[in-house]
PDB file of N, CA and C in Angstrom:
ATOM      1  N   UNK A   1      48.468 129.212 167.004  1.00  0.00           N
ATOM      2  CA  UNK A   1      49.569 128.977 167.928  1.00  0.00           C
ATOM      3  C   UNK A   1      50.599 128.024 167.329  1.00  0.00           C
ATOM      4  N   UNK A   2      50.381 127.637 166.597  1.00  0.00           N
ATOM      5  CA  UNK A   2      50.689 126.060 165.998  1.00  0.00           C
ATOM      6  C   UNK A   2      51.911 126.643 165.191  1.00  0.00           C
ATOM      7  N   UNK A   3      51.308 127.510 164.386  1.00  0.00           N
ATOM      8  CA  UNK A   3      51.974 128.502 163.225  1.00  0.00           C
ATOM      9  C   UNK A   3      53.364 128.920 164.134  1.00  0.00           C
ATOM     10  N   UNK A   4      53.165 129.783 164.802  1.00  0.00           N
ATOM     11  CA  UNK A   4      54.021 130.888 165.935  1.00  0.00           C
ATOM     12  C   UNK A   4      54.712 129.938 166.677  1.00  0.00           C
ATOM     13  N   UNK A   5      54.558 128.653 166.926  1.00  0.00           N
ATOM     14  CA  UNK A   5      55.447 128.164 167.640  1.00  0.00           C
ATOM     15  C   UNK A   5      56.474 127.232 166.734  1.00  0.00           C
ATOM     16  N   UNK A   6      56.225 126.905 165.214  1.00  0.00           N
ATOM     17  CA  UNK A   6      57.141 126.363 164.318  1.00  0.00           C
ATOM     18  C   UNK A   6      58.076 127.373 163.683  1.00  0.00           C
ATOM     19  N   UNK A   7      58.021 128.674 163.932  1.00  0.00           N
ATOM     20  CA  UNK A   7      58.248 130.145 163.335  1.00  0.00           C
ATOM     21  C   UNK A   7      59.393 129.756 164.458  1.00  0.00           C
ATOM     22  N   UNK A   8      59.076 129.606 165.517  1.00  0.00           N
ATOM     23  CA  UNK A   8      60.033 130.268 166.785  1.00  0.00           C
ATOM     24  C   UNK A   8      60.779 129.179 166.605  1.00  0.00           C
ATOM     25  N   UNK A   9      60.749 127.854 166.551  1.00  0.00           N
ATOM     26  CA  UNK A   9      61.632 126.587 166.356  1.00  0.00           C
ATOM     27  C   UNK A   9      62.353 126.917 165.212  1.00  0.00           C
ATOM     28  N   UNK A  10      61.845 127.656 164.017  1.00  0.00           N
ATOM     29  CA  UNK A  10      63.077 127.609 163.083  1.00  0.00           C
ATOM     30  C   UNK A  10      63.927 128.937 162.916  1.00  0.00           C
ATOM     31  N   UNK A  11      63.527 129.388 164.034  1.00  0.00           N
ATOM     32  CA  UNK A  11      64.177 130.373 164.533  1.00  0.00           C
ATOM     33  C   UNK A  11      65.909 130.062 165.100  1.00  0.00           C
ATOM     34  N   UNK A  12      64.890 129.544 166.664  1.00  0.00           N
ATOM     35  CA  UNK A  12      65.878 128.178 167.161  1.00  0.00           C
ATOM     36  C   UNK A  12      67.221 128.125 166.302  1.00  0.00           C
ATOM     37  N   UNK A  13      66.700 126.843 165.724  1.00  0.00           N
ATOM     38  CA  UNK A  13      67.763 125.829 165.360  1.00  0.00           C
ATOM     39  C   UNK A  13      68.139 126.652 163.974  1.00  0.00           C
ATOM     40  N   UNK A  14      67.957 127.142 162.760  1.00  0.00           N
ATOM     41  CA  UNK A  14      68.430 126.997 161.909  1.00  0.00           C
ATOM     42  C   UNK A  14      67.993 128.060 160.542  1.00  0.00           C
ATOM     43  N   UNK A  15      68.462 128.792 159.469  1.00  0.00           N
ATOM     44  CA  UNK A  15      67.924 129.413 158.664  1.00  0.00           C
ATOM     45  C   UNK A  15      69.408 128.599 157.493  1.00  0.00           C
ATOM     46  N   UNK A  16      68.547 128.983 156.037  1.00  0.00           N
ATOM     47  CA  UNK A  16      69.740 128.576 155.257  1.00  0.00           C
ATOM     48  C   UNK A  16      71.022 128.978 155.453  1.00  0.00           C
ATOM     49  N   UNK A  17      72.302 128.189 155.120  1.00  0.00           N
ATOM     50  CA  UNK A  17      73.568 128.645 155.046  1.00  0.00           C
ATOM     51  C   UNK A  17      74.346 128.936 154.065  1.00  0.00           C
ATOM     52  N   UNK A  18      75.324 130.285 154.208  1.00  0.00           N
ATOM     53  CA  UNK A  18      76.469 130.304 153.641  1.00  0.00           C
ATOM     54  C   UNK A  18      77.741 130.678 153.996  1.00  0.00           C
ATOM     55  N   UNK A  19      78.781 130.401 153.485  1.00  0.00           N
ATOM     56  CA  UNK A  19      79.728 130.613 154.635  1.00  0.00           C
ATOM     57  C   UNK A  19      80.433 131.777 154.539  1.00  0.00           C
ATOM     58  N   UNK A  20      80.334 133.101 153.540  1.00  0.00           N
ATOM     59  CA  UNK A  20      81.427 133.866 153.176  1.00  0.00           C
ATOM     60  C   UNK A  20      81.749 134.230 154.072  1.00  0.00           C
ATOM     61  N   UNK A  21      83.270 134.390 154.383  1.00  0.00           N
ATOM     62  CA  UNK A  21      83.676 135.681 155.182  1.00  0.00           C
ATOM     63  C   UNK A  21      83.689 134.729 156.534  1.00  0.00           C
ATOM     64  N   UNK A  22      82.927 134.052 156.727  1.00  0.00           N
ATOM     65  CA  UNK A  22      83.353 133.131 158.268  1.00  0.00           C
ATOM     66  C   UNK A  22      84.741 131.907 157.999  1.00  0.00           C
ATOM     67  N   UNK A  23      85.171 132.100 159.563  1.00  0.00           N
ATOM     68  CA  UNK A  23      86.121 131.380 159.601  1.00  0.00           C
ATOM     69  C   UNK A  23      85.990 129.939 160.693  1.00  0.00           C
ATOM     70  N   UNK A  24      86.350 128.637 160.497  1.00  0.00           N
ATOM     71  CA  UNK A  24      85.975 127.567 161.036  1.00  0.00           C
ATOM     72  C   UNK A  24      86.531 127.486 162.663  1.00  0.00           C
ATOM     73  N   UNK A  25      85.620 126.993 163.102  1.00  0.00           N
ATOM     74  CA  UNK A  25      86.002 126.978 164.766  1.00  0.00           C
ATOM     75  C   UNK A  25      86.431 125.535 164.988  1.00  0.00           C
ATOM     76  N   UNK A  26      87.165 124.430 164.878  1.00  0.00           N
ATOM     77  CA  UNK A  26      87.703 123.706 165.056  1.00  0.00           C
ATOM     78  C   UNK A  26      88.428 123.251 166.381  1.00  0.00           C
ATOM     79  N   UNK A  27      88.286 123.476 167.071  1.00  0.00           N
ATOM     80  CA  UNK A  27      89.293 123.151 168.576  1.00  0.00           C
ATOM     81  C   UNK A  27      87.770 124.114 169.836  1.00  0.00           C
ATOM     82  N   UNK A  28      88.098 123.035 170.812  1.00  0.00           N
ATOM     83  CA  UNK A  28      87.168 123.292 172.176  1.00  0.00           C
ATOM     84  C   UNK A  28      87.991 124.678 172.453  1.00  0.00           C
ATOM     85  N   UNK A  29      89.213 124.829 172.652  1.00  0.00           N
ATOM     86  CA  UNK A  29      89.754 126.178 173.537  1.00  0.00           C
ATOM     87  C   UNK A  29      89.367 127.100 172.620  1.00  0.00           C
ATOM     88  N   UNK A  30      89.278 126.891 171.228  1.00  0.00           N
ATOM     89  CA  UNK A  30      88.825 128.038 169.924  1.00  0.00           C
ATOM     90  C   UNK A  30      87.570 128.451 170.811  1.00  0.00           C
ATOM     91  N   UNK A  31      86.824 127.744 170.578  1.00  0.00           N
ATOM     92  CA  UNK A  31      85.334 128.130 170.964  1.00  0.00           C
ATOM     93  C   UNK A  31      85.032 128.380 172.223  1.00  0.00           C
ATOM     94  N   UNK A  32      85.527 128.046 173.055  1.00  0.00           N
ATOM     95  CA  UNK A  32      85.699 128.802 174.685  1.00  0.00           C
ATOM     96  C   UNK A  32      86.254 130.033 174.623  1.00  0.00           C
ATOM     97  N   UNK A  33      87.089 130.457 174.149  1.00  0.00           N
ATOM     98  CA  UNK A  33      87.555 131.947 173.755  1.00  0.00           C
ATOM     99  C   UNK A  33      86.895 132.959 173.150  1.00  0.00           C
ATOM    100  N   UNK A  34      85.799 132.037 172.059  1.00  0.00           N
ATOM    101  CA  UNK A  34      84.929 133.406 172.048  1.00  0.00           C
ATOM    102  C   UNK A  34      83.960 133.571 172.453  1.00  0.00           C
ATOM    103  N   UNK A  35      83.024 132.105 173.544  1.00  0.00           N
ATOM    104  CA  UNK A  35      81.971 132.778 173.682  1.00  0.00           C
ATOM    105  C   UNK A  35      82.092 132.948 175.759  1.00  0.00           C
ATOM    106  N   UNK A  36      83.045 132.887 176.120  1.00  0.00           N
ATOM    107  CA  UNK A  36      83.253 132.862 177.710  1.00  0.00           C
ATOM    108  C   UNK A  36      83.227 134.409 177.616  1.00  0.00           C
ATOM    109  N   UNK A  37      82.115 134.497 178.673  1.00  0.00           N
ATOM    110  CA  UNK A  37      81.375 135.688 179.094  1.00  0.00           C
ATOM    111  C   UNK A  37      80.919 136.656 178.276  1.00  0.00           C
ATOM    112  N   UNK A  38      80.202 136.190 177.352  1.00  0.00           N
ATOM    113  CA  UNK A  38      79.592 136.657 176.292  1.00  0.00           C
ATOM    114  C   UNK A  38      78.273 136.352 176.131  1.00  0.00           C
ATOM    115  N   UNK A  39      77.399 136.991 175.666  1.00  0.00           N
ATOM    116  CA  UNK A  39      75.777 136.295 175.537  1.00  0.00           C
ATOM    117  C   UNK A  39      75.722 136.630 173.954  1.00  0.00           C
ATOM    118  N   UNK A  40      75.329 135.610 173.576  1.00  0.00           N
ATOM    119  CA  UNK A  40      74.688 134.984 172.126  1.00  0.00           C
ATOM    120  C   UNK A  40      73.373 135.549 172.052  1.00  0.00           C
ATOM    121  N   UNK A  41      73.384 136.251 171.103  1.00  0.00           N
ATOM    122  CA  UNK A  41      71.630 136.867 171.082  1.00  0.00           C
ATOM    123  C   UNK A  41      71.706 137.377 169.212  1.00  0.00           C
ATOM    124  N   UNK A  42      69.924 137.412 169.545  1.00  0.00           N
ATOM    125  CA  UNK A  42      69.532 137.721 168.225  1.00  0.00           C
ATOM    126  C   UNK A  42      68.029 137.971 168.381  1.00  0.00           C
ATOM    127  N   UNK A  43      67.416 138.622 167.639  1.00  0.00           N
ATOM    128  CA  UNK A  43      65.798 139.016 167.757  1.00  0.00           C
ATOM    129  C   UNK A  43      64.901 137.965 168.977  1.00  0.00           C
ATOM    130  N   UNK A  44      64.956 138.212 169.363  1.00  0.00           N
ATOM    131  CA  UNK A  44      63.938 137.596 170.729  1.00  0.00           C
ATOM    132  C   UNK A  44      64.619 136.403 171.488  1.00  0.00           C
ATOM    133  N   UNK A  45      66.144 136.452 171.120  1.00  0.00           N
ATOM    134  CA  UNK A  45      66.521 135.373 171.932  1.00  0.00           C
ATOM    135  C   UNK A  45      68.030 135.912 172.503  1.00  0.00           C
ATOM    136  N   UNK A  46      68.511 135.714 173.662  1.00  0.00           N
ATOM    137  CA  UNK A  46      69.403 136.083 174.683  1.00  0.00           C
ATOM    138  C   UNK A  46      69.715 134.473 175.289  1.00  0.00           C
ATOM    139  N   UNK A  47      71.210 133.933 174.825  1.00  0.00           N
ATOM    140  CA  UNK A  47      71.696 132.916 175.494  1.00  0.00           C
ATOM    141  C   UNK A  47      73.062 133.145 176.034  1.00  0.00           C
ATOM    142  N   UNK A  48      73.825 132.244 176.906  1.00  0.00           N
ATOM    143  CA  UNK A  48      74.667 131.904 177.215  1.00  0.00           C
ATOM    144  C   UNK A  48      75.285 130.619 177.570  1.00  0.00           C
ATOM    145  N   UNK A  49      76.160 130.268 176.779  1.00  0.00           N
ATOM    146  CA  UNK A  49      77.097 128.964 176.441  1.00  0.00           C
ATOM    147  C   UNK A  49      78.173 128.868 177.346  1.00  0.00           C
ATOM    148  N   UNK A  50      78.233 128.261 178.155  1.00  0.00           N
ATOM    149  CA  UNK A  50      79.386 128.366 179.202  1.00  0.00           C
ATOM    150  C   UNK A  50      80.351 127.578 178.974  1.00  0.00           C
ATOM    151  N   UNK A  51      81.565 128.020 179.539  1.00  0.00           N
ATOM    152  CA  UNK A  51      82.853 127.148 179.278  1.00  0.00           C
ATOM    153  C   UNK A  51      82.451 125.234 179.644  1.00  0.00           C
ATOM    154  N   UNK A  52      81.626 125.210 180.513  1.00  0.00           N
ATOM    155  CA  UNK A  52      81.930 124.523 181.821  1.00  0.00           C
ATOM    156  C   UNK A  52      80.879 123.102 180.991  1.00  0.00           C
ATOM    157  N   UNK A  53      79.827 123.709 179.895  1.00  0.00           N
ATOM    158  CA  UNK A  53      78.859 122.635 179.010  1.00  0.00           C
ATOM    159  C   UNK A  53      77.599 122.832 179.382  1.00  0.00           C
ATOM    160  N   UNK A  54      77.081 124.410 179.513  1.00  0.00           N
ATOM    161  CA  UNK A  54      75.721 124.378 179.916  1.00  0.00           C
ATOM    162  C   UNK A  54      75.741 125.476 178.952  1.00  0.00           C
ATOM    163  N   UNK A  55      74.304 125.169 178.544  1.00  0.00           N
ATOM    164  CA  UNK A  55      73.294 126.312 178.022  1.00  0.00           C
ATOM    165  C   UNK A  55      71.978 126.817 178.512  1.00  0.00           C
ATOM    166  N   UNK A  56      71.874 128.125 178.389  1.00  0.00           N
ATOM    167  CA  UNK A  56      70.833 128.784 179.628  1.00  0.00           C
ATOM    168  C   UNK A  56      70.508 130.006 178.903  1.00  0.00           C
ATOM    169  N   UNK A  57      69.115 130.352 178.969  1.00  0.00           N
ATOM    170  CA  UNK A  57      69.031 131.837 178.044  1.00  0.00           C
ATOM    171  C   UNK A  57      66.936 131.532 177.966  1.00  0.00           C
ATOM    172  N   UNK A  58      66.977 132.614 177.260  1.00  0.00           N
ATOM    173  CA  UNK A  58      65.280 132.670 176.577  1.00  0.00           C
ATOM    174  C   UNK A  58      65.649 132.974 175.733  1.00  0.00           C
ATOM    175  N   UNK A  59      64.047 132.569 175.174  1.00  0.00           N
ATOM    176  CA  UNK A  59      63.888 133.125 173.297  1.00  0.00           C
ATOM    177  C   UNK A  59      62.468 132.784 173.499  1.00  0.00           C
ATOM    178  N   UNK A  60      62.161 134.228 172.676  1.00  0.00           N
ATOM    179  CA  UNK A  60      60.774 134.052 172.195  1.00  0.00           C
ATOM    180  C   UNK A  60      59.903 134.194 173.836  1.00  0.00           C
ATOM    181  N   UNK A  61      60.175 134.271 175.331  1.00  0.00           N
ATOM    182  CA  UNK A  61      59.778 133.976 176.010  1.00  0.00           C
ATOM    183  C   UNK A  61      59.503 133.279 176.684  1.00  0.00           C
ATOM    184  N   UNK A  62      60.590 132.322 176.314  1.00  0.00           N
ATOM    185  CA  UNK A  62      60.345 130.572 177.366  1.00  0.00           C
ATOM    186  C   UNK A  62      61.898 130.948 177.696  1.00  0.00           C
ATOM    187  N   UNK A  63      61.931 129.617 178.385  1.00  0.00           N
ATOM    188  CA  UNK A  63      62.771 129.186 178.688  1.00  0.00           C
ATOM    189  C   UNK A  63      63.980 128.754 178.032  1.00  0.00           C
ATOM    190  N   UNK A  64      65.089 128.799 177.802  1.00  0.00           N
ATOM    191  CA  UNK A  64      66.163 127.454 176.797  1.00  0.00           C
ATOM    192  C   UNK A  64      67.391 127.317 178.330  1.00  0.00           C
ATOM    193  N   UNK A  65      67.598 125.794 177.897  1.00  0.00           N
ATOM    194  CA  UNK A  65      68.363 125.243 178.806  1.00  0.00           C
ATOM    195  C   UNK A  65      68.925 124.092 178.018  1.00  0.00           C
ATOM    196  N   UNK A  66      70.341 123.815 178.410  1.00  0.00           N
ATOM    197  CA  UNK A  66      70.417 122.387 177.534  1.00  0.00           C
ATOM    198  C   UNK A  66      71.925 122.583 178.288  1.00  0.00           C
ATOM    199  N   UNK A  67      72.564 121.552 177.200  1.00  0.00           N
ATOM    200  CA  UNK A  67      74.153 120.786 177.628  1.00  0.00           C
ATOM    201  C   UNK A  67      75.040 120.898 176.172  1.00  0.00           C
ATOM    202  N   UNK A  68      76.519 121.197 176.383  1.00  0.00           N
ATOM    203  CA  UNK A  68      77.077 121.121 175.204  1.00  0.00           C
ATOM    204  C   UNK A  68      78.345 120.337 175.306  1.00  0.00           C
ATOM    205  N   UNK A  69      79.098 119.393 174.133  1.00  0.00           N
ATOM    206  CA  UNK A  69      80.263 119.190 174.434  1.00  0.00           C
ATOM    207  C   UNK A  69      80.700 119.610 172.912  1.00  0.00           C
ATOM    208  N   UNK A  70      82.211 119.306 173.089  1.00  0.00           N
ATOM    209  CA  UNK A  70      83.196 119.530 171.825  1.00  0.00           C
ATOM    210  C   UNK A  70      83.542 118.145 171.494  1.00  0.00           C
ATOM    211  N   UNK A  71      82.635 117.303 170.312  1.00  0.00           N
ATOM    212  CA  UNK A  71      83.311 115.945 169.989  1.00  0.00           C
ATOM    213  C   UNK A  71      83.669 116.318 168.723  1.00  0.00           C
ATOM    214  N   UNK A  72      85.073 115.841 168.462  1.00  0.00           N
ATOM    215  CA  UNK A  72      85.763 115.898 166.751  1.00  0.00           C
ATOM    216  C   UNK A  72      85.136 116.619 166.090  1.00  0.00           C
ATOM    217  N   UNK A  73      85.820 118.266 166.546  1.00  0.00           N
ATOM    218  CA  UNK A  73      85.845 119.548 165.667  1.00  0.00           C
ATOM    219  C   UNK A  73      84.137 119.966 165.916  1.00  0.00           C
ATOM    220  N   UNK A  74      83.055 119.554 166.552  1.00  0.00           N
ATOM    221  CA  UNK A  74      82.123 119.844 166.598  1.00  0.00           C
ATOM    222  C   UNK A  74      81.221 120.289 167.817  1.00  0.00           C
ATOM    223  N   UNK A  75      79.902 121.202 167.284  1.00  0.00           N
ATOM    224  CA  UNK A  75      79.574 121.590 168.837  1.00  0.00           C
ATOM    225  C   UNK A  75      78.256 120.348 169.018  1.00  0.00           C
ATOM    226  N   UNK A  76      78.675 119.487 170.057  1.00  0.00           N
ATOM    227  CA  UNK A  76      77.451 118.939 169.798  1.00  0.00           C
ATOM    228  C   UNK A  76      76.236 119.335 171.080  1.00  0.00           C
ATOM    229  N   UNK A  77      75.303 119.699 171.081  1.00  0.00           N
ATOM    230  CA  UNK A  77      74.011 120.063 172.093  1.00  0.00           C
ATOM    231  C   UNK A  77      72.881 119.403 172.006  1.00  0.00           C
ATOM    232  N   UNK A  78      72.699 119.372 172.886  1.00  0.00           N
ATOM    233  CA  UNK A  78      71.392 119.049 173.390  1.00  0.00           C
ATOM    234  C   UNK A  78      70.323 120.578 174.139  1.00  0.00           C
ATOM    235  N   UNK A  79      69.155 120.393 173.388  1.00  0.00           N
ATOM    236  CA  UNK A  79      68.435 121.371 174.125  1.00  0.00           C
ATOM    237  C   UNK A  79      67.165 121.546 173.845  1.00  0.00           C
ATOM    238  N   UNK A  80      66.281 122.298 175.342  1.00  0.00           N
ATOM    239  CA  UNK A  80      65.358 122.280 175.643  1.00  0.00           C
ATOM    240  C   UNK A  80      64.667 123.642 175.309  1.00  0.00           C
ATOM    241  N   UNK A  81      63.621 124.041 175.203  1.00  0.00           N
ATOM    242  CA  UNK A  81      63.333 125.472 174.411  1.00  0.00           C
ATOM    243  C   UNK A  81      61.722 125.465 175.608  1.00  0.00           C
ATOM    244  N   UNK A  82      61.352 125.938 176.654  1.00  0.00           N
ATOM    245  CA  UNK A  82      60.473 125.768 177.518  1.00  0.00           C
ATOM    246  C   UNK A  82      60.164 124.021 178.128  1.00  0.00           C
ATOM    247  N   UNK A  83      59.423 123.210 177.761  1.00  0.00           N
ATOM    248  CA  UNK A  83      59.400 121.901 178.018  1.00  0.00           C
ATOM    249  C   UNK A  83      59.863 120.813 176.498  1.00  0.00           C
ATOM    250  N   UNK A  84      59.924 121.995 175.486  1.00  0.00           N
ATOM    251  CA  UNK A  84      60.180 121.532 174.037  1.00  0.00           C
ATOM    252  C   UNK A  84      61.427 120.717 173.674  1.00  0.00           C
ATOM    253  N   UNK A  85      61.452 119.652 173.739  1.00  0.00           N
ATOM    254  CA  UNK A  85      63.017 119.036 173.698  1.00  0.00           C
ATOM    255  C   UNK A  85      63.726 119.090 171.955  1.00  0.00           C
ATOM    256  N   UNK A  86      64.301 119.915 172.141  1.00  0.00           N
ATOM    257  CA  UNK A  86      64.951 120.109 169.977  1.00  0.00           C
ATOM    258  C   UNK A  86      65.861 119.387 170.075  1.00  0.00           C
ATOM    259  N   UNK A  87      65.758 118.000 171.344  1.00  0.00           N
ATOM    260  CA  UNK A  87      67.152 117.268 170.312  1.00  0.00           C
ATOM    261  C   UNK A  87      68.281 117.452 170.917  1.00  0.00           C
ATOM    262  N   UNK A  88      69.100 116.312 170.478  1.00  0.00           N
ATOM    263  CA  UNK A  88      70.718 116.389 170.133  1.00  0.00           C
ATOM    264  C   UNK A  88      70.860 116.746 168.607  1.00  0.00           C
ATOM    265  N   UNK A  89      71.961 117.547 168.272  1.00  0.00           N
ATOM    266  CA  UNK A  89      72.617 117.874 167.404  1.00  0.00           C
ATOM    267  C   UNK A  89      74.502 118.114 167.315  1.00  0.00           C
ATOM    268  N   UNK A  90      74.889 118.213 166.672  1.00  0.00           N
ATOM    269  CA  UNK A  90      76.098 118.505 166.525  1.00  0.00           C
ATOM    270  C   UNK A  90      76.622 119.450 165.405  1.00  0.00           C
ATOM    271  N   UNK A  91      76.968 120.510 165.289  1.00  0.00           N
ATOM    272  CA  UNK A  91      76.819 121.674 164.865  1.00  0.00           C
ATOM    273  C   UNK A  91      78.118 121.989 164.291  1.00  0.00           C
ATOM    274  N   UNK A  92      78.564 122.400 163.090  1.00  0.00           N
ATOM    275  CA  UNK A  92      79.837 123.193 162.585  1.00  0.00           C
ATOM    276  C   UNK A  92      79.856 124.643 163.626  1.00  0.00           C
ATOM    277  N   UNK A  93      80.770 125.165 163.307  1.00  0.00           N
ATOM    278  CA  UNK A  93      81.151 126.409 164.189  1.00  0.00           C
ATOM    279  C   UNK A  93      81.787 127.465 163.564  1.00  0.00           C
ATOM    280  N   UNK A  94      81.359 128.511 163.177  1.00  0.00           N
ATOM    281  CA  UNK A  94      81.975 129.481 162.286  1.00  0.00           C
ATOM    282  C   UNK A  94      82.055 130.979 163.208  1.00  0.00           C
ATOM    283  N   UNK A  95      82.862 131.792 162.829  1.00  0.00           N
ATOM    284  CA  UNK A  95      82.970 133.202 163.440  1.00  0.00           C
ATOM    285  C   UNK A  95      83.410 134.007 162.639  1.00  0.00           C
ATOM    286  N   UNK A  96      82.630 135.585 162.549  1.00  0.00           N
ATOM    287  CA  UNK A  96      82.919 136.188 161.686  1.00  0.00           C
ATOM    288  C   UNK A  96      82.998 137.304 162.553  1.00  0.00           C
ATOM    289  N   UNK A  97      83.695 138.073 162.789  1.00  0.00           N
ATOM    290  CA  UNK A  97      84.000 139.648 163.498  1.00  0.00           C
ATOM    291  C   UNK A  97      83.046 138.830 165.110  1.00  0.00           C
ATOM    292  N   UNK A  98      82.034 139.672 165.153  1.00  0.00           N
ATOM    293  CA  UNK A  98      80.918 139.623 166.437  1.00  0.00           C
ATOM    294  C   UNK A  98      79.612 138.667 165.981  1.00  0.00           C
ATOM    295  N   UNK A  99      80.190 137.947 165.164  1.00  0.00           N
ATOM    296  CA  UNK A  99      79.138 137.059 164.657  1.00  0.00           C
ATOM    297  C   UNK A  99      79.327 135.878 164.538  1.00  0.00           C
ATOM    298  N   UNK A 100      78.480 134.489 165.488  1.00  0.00           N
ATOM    299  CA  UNK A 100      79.288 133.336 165.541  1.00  0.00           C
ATOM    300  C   UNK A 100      77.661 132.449 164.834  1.00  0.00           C
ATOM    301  N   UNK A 101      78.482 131.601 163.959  1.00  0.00           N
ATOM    302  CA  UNK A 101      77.504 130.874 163.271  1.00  0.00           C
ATOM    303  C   UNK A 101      77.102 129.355 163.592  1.00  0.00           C
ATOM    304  N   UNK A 102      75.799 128.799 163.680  1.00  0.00           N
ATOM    305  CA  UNK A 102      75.851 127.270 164.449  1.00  0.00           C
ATOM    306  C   UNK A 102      75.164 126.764 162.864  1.00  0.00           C
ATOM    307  N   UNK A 103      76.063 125.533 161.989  1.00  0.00           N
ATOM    308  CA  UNK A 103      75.515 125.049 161.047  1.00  0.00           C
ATOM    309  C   UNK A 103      75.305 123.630 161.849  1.00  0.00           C
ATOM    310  N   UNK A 104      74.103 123.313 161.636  1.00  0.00           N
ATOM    311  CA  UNK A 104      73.136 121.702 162.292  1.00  0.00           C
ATOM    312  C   UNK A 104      73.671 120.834 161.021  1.00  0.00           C
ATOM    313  N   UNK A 105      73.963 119.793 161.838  1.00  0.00           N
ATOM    314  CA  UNK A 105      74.069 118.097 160.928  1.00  0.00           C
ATOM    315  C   UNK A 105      75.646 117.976 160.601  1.00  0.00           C
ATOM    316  N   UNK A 106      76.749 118.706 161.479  1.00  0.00           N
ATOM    317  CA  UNK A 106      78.344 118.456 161.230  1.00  0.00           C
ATOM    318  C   UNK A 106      77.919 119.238 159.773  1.00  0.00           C
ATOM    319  N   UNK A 107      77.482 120.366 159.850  1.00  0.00           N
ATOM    320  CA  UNK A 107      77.629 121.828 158.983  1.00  0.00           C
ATOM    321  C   UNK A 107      77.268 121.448 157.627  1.00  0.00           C
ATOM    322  N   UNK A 108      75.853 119.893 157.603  1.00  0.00           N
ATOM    323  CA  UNK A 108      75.494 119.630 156.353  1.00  0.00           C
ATOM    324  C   UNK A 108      74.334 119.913 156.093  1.00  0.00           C
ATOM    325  N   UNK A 109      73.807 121.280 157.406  1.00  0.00           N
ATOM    326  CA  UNK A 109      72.246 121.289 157.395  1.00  0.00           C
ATOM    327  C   UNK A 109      72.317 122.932 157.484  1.00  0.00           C
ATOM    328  N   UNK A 110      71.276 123.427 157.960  1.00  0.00           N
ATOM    329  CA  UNK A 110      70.479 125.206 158.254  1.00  0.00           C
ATOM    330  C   UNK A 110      71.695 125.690 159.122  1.00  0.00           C
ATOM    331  N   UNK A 111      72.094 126.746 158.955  1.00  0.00           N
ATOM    332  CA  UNK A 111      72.398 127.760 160.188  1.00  0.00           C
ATOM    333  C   UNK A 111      71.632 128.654 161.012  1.00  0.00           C
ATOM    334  N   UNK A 112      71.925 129.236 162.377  1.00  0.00           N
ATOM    335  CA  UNK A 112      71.612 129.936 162.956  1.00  0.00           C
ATOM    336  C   UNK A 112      72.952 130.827 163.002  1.00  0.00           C
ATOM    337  N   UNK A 113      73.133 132.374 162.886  1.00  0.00           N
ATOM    338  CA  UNK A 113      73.804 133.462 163.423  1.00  0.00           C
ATOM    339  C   UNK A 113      73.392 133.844 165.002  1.00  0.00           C
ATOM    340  N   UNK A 114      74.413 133.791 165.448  1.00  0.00           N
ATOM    341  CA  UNK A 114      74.221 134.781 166.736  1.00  0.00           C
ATOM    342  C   UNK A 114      75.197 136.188 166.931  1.00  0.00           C
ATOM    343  N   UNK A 115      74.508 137.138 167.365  1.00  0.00           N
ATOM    344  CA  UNK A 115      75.731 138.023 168.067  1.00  0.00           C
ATOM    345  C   UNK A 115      76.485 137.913 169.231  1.00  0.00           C
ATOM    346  N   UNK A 116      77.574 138.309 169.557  1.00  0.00           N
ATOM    347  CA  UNK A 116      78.184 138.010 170.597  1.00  0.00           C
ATOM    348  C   UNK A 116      78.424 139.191 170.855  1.00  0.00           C
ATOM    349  N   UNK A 117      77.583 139.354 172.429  1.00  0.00           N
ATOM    350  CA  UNK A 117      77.978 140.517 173.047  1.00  0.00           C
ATOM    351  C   UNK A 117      78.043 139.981 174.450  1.00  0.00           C
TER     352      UNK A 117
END
């Protein structure tokens, strides 16, 4: 279980990064524009990022819930993954066509891809 549940955390938060072809999300109204009324998903996980600073969705079969703001050019969150607390972070922001990218540590750490549908 131990295994399967560090699999699903680095799921979560982060896989290596690169940036080709994405373009930087810099400004709160940037990033409200692409993900307002849209769900963020990818292999076992279905979220939604709301204009308003909430995050709400599953993955993997739990729960995710958390809070987001826009401080200087960044996404920063907080969030919960069933009772699992992953933290505050603050995240670079990239978008490529239907593909929006979250790089962890102000975009000096792992990415996660999501789709936006």
């Amino acid at each position: 279980m131990r295994t399967v549940t560090a699999t699903i955390i680095a799921l979560l938060i982060t896989t290596p990064a690169s940036a080709e072809g994405f373009s930087t999300v810099r400004e709160r109204q940037g990033f409200v524009s692409i993900i307002d009324g849209r769900d963020l998903t990818r292999f076992g996980i279905k979220l939604k990022v709301t204009p308003e600073g909430a995050i709400r969705g599953r993955a993997f079969g739990r729960d995710v819930r958390g809070a987001w703001q826009w401080r200087s050019g960044y996404f920063c969150r907080s969030l919960y993954w069933g009772s699992l607390d992953l933290g505050p972070n603050c995240q670079a922001v990239k978008v490529d066509g239907g593909t929006i990218r979250f790089i962890s540590d102000r975009g000096d750490g792992d990415h996660a891809d999501l789709n936006l549908r």
